[in-house]
C-alpha atoms as a PDB file:
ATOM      1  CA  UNK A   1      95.534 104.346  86.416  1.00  0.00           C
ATOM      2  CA  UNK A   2      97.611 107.492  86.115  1.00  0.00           C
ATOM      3  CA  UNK A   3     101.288 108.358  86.526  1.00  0.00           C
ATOM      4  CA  UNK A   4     103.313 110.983  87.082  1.00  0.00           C
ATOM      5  CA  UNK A   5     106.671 111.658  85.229  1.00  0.00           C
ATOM      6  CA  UNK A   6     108.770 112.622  88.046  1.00  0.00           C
ATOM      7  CA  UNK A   7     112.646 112.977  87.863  1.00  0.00           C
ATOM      8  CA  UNK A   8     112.575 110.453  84.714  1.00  0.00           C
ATOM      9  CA  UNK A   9     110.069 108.050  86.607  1.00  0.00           C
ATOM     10  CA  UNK A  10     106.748 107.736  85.384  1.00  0.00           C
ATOM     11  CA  UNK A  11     105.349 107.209  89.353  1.00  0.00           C
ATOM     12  CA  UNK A  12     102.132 105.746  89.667  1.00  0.00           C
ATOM     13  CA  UNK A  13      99.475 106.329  91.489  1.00  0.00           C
ATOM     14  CA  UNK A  14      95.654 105.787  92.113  1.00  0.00           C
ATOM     15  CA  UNK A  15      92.859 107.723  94.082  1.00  0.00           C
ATOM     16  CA  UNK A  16      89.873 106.500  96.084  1.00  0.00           C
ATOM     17  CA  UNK A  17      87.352 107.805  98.235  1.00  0.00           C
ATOM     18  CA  UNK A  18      85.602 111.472  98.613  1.00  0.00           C
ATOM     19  CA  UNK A  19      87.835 113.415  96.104  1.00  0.00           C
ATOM     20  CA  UNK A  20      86.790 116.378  98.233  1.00  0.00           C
ATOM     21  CA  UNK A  21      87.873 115.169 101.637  1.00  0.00           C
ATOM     22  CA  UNK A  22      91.061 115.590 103.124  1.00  0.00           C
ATOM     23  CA  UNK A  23      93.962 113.990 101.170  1.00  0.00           C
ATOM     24  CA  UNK A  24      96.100 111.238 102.817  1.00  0.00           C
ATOM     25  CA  UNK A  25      98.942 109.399 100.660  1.00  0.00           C
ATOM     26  CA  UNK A  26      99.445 105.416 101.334  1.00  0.00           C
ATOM     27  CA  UNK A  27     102.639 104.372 100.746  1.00  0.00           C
ATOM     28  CA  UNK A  28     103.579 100.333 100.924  1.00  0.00           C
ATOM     29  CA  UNK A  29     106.367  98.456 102.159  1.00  0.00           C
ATOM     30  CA  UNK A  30     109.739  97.458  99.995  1.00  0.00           C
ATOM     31  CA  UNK A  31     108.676  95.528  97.497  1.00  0.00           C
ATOM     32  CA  UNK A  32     105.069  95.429  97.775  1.00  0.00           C
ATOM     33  CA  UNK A  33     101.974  97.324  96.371  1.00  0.00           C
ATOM     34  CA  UNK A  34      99.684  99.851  97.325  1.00  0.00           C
ATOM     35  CA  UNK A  35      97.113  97.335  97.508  1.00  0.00           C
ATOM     36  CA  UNK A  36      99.259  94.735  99.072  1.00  0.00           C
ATOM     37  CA  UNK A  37      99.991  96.722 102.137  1.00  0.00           C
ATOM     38  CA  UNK A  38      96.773  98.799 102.448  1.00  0.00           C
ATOM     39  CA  UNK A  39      93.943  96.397 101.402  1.00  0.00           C
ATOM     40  CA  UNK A  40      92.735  95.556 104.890  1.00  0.00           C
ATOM     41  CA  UNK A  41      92.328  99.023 105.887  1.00  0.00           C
ATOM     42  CA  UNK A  42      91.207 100.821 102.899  1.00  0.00           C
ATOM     43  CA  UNK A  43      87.379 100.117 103.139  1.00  0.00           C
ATOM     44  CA  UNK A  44      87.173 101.979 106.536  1.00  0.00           C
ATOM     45  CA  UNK A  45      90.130 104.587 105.533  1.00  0.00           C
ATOM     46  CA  UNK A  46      88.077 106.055 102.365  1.00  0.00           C
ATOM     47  CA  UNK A  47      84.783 106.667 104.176  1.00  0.00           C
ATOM     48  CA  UNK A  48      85.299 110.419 104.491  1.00  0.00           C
ATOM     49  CA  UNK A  49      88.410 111.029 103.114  1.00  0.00           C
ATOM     50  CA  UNK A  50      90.720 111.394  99.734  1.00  0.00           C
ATOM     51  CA  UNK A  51      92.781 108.600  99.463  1.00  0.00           C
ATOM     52  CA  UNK A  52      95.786 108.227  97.200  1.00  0.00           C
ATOM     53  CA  UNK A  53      97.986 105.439  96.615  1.00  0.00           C
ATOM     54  CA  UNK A  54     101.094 105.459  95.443  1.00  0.00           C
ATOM     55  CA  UNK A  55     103.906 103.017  94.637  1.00  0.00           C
ATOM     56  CA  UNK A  56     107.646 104.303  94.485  1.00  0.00           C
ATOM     57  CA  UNK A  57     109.970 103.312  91.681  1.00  0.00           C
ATOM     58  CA  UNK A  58     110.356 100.065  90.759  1.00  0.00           C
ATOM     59  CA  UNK A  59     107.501  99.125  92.797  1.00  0.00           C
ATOM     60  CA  UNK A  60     104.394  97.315  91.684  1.00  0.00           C
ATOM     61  CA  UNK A  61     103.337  99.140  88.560  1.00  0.00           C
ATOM     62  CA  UNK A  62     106.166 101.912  88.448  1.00  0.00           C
ATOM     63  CA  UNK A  63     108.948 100.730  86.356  1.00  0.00           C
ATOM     64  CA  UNK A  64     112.286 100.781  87.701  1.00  0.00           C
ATOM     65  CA  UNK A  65     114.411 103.512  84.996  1.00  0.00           C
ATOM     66  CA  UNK A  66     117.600 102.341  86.682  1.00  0.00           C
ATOM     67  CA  UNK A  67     117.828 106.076  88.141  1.00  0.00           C
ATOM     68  CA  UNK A  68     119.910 106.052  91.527  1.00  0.00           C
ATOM     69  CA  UNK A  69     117.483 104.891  94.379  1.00  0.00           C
ATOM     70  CA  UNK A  70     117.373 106.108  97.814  1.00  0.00           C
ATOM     71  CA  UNK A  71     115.117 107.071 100.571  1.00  0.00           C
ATOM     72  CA  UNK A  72     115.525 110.985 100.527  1.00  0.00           C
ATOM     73  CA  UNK A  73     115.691 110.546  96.403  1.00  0.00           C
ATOM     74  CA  UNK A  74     111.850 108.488  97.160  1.00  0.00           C
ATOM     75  CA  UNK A  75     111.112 111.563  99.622  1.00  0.00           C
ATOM     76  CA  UNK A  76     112.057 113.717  97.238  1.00  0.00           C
ATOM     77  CA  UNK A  77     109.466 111.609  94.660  1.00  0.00           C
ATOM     78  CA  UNK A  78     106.658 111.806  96.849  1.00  0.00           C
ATOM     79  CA  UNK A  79     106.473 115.598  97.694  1.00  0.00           C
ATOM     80  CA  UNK A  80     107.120 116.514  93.696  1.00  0.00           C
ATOM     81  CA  UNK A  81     103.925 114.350  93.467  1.00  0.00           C
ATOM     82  CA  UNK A  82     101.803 116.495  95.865  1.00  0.00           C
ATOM     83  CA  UNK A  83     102.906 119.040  93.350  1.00  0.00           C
ATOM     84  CA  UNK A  84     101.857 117.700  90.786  1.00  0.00           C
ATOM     85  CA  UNK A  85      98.447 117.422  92.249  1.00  0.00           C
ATOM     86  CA  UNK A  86      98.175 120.433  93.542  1.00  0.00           C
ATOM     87  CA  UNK A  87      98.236 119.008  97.238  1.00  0.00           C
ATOM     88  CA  UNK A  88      99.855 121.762  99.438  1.00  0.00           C
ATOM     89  CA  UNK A  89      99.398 119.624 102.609  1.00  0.00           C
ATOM     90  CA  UNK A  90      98.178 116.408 103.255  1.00  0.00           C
ATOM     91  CA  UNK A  91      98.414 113.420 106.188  1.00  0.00           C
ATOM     92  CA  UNK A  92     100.771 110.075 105.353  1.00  0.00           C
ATOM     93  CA  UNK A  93     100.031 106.925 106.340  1.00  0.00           C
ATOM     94  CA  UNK A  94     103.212 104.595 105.390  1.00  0.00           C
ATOM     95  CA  UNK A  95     104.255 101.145 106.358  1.00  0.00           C
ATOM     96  CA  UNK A  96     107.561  99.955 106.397  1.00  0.00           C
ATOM     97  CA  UNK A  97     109.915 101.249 103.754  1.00  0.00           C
ATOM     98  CA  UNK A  98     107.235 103.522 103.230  1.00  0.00           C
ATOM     99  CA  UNK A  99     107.214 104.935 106.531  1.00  0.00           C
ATOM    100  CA  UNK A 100     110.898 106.025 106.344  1.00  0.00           C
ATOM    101  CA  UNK A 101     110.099 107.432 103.447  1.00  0.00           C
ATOM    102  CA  UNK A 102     107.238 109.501 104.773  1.00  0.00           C
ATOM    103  CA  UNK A 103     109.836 110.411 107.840  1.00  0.00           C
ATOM    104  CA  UNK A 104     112.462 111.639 105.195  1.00  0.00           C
ATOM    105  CA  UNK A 105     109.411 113.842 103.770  1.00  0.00           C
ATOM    106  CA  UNK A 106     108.542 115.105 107.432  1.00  0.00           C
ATOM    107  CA  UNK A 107     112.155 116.051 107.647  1.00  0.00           C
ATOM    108  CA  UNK A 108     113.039 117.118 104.465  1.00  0.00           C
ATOM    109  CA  UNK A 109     109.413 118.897 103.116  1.00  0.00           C
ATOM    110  CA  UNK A 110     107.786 120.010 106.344  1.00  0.00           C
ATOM    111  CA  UNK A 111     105.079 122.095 105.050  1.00  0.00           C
ATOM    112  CA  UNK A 112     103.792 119.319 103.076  1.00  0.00           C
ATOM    113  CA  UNK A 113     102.489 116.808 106.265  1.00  0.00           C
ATOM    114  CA  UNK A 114      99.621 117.793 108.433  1.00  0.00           C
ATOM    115  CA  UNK A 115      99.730 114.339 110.431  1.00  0.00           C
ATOM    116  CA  UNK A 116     102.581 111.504 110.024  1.00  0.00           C
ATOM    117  CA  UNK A 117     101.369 108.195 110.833  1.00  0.00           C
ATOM    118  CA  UNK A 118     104.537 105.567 110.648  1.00  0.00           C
ATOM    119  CA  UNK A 119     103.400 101.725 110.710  1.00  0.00           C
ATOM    120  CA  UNK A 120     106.907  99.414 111.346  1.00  0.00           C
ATOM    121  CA  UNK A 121     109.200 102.265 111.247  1.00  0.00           C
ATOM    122  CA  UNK A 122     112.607 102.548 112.592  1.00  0.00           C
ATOM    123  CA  UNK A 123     114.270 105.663 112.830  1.00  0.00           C
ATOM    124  CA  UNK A 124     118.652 104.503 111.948  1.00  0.00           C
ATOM    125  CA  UNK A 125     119.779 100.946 111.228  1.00  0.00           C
ATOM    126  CA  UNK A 126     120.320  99.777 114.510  1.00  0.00           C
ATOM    127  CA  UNK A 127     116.604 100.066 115.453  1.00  0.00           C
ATOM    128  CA  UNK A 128     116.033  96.564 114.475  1.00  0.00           C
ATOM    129  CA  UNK A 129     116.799  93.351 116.111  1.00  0.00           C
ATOM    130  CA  UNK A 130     120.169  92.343 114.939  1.00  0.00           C
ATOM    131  CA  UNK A 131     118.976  88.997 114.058  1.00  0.00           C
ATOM    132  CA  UNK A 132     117.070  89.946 111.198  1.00  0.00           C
ATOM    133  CA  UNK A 133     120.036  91.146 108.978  1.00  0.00           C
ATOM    134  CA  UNK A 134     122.613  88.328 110.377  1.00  0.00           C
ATOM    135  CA  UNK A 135     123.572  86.042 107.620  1.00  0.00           C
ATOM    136  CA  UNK A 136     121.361  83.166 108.851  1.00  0.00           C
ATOM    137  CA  UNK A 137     117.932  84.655 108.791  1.00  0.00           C
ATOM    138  CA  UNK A 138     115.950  82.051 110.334  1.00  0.00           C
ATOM    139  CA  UNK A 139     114.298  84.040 112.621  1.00  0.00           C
ATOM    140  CA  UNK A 140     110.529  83.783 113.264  1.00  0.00           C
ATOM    141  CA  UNK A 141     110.195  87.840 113.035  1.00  0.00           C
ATOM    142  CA  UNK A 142     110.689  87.250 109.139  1.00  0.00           C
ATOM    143  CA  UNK A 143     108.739  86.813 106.468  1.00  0.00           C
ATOM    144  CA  UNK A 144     107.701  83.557 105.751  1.00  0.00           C
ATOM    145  CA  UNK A 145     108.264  81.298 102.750  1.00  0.00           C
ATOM    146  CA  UNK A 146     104.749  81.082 101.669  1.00  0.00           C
ATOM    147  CA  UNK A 147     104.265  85.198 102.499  1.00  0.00           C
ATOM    148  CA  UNK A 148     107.717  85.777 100.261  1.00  0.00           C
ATOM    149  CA  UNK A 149     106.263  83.973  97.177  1.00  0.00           C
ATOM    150  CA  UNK A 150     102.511  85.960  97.275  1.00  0.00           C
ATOM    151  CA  UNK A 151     104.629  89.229  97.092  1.00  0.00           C
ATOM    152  CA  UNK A 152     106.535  87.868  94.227  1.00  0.00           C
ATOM    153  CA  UNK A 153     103.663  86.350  92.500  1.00  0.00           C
ATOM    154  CA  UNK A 154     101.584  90.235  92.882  1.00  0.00           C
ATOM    155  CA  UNK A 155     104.779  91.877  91.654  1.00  0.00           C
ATOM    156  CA  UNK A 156     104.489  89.491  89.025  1.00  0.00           C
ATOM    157  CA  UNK A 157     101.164  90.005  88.078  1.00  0.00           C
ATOM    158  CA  UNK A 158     101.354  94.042  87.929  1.00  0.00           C
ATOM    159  CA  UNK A 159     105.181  94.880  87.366  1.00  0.00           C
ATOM    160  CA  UNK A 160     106.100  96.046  83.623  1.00  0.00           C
ATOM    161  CA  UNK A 161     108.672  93.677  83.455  1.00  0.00           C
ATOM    162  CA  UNK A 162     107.272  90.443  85.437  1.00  0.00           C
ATOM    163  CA  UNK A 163     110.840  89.025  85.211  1.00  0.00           C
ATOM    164  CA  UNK A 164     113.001  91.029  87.006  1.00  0.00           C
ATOM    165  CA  UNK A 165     111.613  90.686  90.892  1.00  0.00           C
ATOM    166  CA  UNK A 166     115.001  89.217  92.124  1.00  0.00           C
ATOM    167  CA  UNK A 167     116.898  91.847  90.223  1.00  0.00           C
ATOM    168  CA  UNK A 168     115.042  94.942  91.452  1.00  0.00           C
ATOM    169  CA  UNK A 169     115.358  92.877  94.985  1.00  0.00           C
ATOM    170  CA  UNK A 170     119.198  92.825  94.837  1.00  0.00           C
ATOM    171  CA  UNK A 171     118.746  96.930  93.637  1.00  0.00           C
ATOM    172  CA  UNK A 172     116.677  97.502  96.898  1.00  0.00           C
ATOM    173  CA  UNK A 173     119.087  95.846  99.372  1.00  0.00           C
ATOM    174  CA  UNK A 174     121.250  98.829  99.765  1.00  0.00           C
ATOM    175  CA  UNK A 175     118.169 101.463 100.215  1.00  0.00           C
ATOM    176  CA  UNK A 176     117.930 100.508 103.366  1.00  0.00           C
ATOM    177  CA  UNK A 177     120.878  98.554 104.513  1.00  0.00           C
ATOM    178  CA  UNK A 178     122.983 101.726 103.726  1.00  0.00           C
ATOM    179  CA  UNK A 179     120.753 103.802 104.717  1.00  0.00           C
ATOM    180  CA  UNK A 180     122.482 105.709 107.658  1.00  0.00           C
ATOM    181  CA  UNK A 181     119.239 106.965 109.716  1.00  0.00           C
ATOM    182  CA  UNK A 182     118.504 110.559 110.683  1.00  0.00           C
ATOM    183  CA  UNK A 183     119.816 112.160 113.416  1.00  0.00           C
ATOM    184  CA  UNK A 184     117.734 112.990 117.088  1.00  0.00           C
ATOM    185  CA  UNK A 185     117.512 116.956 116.015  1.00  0.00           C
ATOM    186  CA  UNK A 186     116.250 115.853 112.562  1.00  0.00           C
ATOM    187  CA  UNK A 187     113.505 113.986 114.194  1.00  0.00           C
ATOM    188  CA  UNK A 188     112.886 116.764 116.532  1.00  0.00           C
ATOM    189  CA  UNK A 189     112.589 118.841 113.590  1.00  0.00           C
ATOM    190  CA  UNK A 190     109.439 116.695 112.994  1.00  0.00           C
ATOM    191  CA  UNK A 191     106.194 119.411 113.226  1.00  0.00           C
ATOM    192  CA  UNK A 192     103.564 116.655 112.105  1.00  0.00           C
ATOM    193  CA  UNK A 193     101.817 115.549 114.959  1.00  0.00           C
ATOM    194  CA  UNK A 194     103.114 111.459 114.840  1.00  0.00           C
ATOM    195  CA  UNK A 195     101.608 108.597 115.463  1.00  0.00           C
ATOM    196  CA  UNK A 196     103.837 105.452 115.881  1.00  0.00           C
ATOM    197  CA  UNK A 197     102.321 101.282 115.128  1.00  0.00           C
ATOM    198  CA  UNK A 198     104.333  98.920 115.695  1.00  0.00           C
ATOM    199  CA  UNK A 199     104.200  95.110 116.704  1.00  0.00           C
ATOM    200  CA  UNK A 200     105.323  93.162 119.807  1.00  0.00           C
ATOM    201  CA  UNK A 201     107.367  91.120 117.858  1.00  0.00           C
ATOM    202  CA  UNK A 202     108.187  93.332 114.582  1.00  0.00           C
ATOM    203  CA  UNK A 203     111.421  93.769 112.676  1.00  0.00           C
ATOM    204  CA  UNK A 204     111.778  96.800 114.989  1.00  0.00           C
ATOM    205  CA  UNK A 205     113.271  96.625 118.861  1.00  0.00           C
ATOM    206  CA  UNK A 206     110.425  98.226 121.458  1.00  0.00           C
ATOM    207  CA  UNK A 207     113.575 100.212 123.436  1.00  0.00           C
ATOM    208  CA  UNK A 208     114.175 101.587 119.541  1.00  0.00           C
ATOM    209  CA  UNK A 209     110.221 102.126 119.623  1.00  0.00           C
ATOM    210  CA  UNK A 210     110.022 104.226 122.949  1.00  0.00           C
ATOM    211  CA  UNK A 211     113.155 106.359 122.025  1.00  0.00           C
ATOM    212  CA  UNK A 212     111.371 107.476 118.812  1.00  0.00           C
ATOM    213  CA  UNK A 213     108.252 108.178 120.929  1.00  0.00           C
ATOM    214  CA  UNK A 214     110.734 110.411 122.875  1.00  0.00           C
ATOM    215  CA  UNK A 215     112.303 112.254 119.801  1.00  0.00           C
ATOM    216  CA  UNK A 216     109.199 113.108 117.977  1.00  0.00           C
ATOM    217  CA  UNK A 217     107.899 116.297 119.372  1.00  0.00           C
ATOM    218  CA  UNK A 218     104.192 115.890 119.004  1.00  0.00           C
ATOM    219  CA  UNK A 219     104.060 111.730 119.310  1.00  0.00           C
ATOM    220  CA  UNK A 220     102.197 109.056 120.678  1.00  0.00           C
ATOM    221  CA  UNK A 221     103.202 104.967 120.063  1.00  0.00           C
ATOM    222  CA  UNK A 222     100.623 102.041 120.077  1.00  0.00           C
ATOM    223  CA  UNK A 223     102.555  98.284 120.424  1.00  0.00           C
ATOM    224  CA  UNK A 224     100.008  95.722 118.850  1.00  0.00           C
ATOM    225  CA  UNK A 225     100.335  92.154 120.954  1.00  0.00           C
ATOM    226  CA  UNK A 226     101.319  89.080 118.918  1.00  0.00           C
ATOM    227  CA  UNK A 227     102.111  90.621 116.100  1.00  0.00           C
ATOM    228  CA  UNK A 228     104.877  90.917 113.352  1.00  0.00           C
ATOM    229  CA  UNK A 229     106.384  92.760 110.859  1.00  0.00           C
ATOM    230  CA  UNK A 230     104.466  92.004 108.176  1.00  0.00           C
ATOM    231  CA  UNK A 231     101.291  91.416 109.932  1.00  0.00           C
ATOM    232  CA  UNK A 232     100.920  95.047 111.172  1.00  0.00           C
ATOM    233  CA  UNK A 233      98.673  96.247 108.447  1.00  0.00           C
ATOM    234  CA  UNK A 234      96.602  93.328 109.031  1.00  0.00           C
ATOM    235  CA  UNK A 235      95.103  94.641 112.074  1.00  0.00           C
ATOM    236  CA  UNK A 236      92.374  96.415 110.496  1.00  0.00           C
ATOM    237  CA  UNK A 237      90.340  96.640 113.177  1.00  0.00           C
ATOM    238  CA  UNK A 238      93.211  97.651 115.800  1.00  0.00           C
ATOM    239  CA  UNK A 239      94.038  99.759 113.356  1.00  0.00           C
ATOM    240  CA  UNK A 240      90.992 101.641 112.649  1.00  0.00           C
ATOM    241  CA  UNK A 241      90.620 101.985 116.449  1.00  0.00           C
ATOM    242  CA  UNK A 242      93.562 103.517 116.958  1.00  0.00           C
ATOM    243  CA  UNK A 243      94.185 105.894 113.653  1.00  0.00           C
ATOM    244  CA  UNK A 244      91.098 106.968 112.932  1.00  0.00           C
ATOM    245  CA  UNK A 245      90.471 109.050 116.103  1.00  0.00           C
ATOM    246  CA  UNK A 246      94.188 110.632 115.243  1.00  0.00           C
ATOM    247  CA  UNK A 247      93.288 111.588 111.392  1.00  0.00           C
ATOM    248  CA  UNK A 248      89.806 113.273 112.805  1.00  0.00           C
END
């Protein structure tokens, strides 16, 4: 599969579906793959479009170069890709870590979305429950044992350097838990047409949810029941209900 040297990272990425459709970049959650957060949905999601997967430094099969990491610096990534394939617009689909780094690209490289769709996402730190970064993390919104050691064992399997999952885990803590959140007029700024998933009992608060249904100018939210976190790109079928009508 190809990469793309961007900013001294060799990013890569892989394509699927009609070549000629309408592009749409999938972009995982932190620390996961392309395939690991988009395998469910892909068979239905490639029908009639141009699908392109990507996976952001130190992810999957992108090496981490020990360059500075960040989510505008992973924004920044993603549009220089678009570039690079001569993609001057195109819809994102992200879950997760990858969703606030497909907001920081609606914010910071406008032009470049045509529709924003933002599985998990949270908007500034205090969007999630505060249970799930309190020192005892025991609660049942988090990732299980058993779901912890498949994404290390697919990192694993795929990563150029197999060994280093708990280091590049200790390099992504402070991506997001310094991450300060944008403002209300940068998500106004938003001109992608938005649509928000998240689950009834995800990482992220439903009152958080509802205010970034507010922000967003052009915005709609769908809540799906019994679900968490990491089972939001499970619902394939919910999913496909919901999205595909929006991507039309």
């Amino acid at each position: 599969m190809p990469h793309a040297e961007i900013d001294g990272v060799p990013i890569w990425f892989e394509e699927h579906g009609d070549p000629d459709g309408p592009p749409l970049v999938a972009l995982h959650g932190g620390i996961l793959t392309f395939e690991g957060s988009f395998g469910d949905v892909l068979p239905w999601l490639v029908q009639d479009r141009r699908v392109i997967g990507v996976e952001l430094q130190g992810h999957g099969h992108t090496p981490d170069t020990g360059r500075p990491m960040s989510i505008d610096r992973f924004a920044d990534d993603v549009a220089e890709l678009l570039d690079h394939l001569g993609i001057e617009r195109a819809d994102l689909w992200r879950f997760s870590l990858g969703a606030l780094t497909a907001t920081g690209v609606a914010v910071r490289h406008p032009s470049k979305v045509r529709r924003l769709v933002l599985a998990a996402v949270n908007i500034r730190p205090d969007g999630y429950h505060p249970e799930i970064t309190a020192p005892e993390q025991d609660d049942p919104r988090l990732p299980t044992e058993q779901e912890f050691a498949a994404w290390q064992a697919v990192y694993q399997a795929v990563a150029p350097k197999p060994g280093d999952f708990f280091a590049f885990l200790e390099r992504m803590q402070p991506v997001v838990h310094d991450w300060p959140g944008w403002t209300a007029d940068e998500i106004r700024s938003v001109t992608a047409p938005t649509f928000l998933v998240v689950g009834d009992r995800d990482f992220v608060r439903l009152d958080h949810a509802a205010e970034m249904l507010d922000l967003f100018p052009d915005c709609r939210l769908a809540v799906l029941p019994g679900t968490k976190h990491t089972e939001v790109m499970q619902r394939s079928e919910q999913l496909r209900a919901l999205v595909a009508p929006f991507l039309a």
